[in-house]
Protein backbone atom coordinates (compact mmCIF):
# COMPACT_ATOMS: atom_id res chain seq x y z
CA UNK A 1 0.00 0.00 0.00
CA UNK A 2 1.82 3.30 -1.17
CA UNK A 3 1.54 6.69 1.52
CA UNK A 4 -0.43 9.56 0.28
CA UNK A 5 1.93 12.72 0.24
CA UNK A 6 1.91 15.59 2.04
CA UNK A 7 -1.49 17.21 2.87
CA UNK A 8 -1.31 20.90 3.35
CA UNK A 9 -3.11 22.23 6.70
CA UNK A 10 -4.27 25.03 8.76
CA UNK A 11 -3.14 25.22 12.51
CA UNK A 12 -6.17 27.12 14.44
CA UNK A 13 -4.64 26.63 17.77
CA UNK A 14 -1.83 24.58 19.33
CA UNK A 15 -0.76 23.80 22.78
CA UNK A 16 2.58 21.54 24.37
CA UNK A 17 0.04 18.46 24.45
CA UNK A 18 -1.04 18.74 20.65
CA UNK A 19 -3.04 21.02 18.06
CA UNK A 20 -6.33 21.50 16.32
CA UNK A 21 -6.28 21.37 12.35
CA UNK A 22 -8.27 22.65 9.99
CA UNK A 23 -7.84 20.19 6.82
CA UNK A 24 -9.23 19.78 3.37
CA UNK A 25 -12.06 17.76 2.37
CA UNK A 26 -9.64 14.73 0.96
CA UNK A 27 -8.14 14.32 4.97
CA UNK A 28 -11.86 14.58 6.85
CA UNK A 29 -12.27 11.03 6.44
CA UNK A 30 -9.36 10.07 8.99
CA UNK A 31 -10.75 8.08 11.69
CA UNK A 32 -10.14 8.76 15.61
CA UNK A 33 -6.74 7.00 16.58
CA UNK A 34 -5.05 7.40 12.52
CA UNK A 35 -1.54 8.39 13.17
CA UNK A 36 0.00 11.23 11.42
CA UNK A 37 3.63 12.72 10.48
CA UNK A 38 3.44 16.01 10.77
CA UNK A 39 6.29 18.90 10.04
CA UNK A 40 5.52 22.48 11.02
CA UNK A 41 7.32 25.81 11.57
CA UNK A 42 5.99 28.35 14.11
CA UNK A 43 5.26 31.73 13.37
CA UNK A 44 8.99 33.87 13.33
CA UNK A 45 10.90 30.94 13.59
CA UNK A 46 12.64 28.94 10.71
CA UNK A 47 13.20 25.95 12.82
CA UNK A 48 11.15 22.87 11.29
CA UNK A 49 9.45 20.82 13.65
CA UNK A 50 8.47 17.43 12.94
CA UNK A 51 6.06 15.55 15.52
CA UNK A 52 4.24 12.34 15.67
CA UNK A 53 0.88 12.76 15.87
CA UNK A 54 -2.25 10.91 16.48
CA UNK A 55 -6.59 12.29 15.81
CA UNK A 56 -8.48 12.36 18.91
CA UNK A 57 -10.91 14.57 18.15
CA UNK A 58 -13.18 15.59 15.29
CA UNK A 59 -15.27 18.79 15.43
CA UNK A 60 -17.36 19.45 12.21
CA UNK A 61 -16.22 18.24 8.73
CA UNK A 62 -12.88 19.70 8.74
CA UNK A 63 -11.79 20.17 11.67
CA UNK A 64 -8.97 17.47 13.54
CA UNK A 65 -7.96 17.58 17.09
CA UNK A 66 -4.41 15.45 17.21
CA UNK A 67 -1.95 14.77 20.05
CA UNK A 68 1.55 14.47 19.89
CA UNK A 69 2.82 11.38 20.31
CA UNK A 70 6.07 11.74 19.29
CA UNK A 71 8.57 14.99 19.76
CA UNK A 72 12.39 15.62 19.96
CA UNK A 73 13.37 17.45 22.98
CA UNK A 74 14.97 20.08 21.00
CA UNK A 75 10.98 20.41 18.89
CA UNK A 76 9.32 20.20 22.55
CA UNK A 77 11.97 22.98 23.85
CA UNK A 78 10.97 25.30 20.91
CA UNK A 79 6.86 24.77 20.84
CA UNK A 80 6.79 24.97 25.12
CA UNK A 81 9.08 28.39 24.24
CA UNK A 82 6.18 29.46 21.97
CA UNK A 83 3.19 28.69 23.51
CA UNK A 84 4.27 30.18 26.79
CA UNK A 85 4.79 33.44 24.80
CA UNK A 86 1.59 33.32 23.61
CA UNK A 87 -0.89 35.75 25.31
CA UNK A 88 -3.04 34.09 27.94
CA UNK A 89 -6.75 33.20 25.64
């Protein structure tokens, strides 16, 4: 069974513990529990972070909740640097 490429998504909101995704119509299929590989870069940084990921929430037709499953420290060091900048919500 071949791996579909990369799938372009929107980040609405992230945290340390994961992120929700807004994703196209071809990715709303994924089931709770699918496991994903996902590379991002935060906003003003050029560092790319790659994270294992896995769907534990669906809200609506396009929109994914996913944990991470999977980070290097160096990935977790930069994303707990960022979210703790980030203006209390």
């Amino acid at each position: 069974m071949t791996q579909p490429g990369p799938i372009n998504v929107k980040a609405l909101d992230i945290s340390q513990s994961g992120m929700l995704l807004e994703v196209p119509q071809s990715a709303a299929h994924w089931a709770l529990g699918k496991d994903l590989q996902l590379q991002f870069t935060l906003p003003a940084q050029s560092q790319v972070i790659k994270a294992g990921a896995s769907v534990v929430r669906k809200q609506g037709a396009t929109h994914l909740g996913v944990r991470f499953t999977r980070l290097l420290s160096e990935d977790l060091q930069a994303l707990q640097q960022y979210v703790q900048s980030l203006p209390p919500s």
